[in-house]
Structures are given as C-alpha cells and as structure tokens.
Protein backbone atom coordinates (compact mmCIF):
# COMPACT_ATOMS: atom_id res chain seq x y z
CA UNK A 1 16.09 -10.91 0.39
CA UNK A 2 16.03 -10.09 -3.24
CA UNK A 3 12.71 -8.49 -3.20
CA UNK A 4 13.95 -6.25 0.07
CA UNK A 5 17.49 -5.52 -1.46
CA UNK A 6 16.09 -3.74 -4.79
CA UNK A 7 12.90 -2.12 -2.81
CA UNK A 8 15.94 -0.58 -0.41
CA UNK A 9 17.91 0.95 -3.35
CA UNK A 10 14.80 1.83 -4.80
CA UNK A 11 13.97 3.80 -1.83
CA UNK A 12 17.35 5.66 -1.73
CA UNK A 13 17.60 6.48 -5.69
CA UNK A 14 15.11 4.91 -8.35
CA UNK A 15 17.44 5.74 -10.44
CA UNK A 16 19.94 3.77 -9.66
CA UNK A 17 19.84 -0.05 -11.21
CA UNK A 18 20.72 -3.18 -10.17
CA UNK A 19 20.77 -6.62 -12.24
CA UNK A 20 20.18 -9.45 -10.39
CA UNK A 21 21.25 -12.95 -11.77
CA UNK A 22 20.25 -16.31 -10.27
CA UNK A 23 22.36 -19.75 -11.01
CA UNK A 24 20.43 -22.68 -11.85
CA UNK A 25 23.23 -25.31 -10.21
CA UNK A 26 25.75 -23.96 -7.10
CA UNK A 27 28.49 -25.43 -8.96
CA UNK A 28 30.35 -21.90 -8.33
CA UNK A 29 29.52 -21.74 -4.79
CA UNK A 30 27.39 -18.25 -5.83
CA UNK A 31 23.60 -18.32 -5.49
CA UNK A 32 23.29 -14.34 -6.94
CA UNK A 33 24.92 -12.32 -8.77
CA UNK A 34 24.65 -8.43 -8.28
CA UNK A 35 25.55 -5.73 -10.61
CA UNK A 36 25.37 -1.88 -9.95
CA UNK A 37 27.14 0.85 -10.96
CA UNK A 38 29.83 -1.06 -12.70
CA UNK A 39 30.45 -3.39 -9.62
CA UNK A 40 29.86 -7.39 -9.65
CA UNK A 41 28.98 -9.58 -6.47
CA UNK A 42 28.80 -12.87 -6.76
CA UNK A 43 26.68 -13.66 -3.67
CA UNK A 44 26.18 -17.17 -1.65
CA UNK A 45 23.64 -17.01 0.32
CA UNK A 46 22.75 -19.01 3.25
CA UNK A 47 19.96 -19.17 6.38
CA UNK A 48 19.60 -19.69 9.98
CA UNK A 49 16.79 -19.08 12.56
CA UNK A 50 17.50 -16.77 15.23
CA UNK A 51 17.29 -19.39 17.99
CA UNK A 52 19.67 -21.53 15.45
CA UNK A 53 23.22 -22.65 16.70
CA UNK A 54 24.72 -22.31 13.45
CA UNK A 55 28.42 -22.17 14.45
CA UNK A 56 29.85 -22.02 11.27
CA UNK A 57 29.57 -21.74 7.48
CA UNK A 58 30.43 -24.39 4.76
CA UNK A 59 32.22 -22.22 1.36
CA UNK A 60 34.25 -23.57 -1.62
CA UNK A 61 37.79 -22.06 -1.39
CA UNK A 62 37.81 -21.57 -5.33
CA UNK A 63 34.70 -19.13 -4.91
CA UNK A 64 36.41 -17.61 -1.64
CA UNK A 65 39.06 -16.15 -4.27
CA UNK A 66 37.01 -14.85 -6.76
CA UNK A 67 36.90 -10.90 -6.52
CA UNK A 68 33.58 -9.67 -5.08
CA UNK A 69 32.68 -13.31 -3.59
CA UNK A 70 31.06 -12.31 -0.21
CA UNK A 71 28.30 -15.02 1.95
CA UNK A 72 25.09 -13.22 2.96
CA UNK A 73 23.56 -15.07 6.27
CA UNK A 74 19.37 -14.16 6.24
CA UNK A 75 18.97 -14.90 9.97
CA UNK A 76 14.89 -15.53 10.03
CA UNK A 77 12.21 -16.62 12.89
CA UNK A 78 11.79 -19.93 13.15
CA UNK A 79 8.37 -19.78 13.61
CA UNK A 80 7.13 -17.38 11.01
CA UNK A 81 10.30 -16.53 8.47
CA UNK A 82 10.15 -13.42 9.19
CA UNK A 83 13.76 -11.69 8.59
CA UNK A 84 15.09 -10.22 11.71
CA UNK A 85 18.63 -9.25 10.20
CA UNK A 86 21.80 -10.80 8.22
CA UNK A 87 25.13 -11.50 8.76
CA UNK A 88 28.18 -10.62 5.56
CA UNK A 89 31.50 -12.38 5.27
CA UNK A 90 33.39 -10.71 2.16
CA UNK A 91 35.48 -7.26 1.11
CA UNK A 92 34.82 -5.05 -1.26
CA UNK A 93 33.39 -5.21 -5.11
CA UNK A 94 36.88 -5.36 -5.62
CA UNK A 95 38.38 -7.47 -3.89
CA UNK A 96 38.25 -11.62 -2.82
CA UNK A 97 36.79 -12.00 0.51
CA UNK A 98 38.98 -12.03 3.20
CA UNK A 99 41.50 -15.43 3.33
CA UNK A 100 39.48 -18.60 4.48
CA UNK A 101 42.81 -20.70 4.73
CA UNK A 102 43.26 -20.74 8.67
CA UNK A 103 39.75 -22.36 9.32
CA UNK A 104 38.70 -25.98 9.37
CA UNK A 105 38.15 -28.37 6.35
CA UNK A 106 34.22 -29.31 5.74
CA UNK A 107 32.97 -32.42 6.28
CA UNK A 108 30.13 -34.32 4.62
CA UNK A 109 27.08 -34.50 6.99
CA UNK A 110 26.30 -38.32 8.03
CA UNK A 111 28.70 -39.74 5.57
CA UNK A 112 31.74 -41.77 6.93
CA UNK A 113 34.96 -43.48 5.27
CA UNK A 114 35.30 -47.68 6.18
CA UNK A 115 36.73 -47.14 9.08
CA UNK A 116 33.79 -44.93 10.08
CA UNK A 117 35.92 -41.35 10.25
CA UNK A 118 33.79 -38.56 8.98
CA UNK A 119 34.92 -37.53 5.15
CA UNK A 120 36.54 -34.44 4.65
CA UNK A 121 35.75 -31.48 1.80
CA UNK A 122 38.86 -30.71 0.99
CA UNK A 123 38.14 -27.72 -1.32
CA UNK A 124 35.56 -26.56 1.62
CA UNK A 125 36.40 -23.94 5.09
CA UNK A 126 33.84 -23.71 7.63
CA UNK A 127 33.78 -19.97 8.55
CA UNK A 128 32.97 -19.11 12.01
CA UNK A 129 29.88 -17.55 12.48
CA UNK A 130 31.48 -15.10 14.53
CA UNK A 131 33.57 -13.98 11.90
CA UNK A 132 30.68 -12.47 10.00
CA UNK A 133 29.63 -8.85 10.49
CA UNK A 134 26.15 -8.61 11.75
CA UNK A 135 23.63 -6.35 9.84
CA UNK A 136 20.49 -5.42 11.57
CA UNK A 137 18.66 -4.06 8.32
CA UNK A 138 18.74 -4.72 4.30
CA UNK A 139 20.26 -0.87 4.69
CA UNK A 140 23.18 -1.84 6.08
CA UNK A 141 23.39 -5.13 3.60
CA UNK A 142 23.27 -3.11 0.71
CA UNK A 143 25.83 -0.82 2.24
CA UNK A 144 28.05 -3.93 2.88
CA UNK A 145 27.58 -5.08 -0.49
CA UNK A 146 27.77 -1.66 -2.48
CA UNK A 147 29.47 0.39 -0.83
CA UNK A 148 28.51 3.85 -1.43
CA UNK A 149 26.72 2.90 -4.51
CA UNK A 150 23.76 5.60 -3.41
CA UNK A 151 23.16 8.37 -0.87
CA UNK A 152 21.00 7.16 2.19
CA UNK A 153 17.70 9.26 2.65
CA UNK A 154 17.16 9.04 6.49
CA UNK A 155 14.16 7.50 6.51
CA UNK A 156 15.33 4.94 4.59
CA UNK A 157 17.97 3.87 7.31
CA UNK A 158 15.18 3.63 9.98
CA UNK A 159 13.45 0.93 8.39
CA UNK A 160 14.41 -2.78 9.12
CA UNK A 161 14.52 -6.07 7.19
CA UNK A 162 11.17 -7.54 8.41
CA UNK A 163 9.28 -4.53 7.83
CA UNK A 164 10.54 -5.23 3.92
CA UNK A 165 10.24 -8.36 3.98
CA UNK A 166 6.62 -8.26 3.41
C-alpha cells in the first residue's frame, strides 16, 4: 500500500512530497503516519480477502479522536495478495474521524471471564464494515486521504490498485 500510495502521487506531481512514518508498537492505534502539504494522517491500517466476511473493525476510541485518524481496509485475494481495492473510515486532515460512540464494545477473541462471558474492550468500537467508503483504486485512497493535495492527470485515474501493486 505504501509502495502504491507514493508511486500514485508520484504519477500525478513528482513534485509533490510525502513523509511516511511507521510505529514500531500500535500503542496509538496508528500503523502510518502521512504528511503532505502541511497535512498529518495518522493511518491504521487493516486487511481482509475479498471472499472475507469481515463484518466489522476493532479501533481504540482515544485514536478515533485524534484529528486526521482515519482506518484504511487493503481488501486483497486470498489466493495471491493481490490488492483488488480498499475501504476508508475517517474525515478530513482536519478533522477526528467521524464519532465511533453508537457502535459495539470489542471483545477479546477466545478469551472469557470465570463465568465464561466473553471480555469486553472497553476503550475499543467495532465499526461496521459497511460504514466504510469503498475505494476501487490507490487514486481514489489518496484522494480520500489528501484531499486535493494534487491535480489528477487522467491516466493516472484509470489505473487500479493491483496493477500498482506490483
């Protein structure tokens, strides 16, 4: 995704830079952080196969609040990894993603309480999958995630995520 995200604003002005940041620990709930122009996203990221049944999305609530917090989905074949497309939940550079408050708490895969109950992550909403915008190319992420950061040569909006991917 990284590698496709910079060759896509390369394509559209090589001028134009981008700092890309990695975390070490997801303490923050970010993965990335992107910089351009004077705007910061702080970026989780997360996968699914296209035949995947992901319904939802674990995210801190902290990180939720933070302005320019978005989630960036990379839906991939299962059998190859080749992208096919992504899916954004967030706003604007500007702003905290939209409120996570109305959806349900995460719970901790496998573990359960005494009494065999499921335990809760209270600082964690799953987001509906269905709730996140679906992007068919790393054109449209970037546009998501900057937008207009730089002008869009038309050839450059013809060509889709797996074709960058490799």
């Amino acid at each position: 995704m990284i590698a496709a995200l910079a060759g896509g604003l390369w394509r559209r002005d090589p001028e134009v830079r981008m700092d890309i940041l990695r975390t070490e620990v997801d303490e923050s709930g970010f993965d990335l952080v992107l910089t351009m122009s004077g705007r910061t996203r702080f970026v989780q990221i997360k996968q699914v196969n296209s035949e995947g049944k992901n319904k939802s999305f674990s995210v801190r609530t902290d990180f939720t609040l933070m302005l320019g917090s978005c989630v960036v989905v990379i839906v991939h074949r299962d059998f190859d990894l080749a992208i096919e497309g992504y899916r954004y939940f967030g706003a604007t550079p500007n702003d905290p993603m939209p409120s996570v408050d109305g959806f349900n708490s995460s719970v901790l895969p496998g573990r359960r309480d005494k009494e065999g109950n499921k335990k809760v992550r209270e600082h964690y909403r799953d987001i509906p999958g269905s709730r996140f915008r679906k992007l068919p190319s790393v054109s449209d992420l970037l546009d998501a995630l900057f937008p207009n950061a730089a002008s869009q040569p038309a050839e450059a909006s013809q060509v889709s995520a797996p074709a960058l991917a490799g």
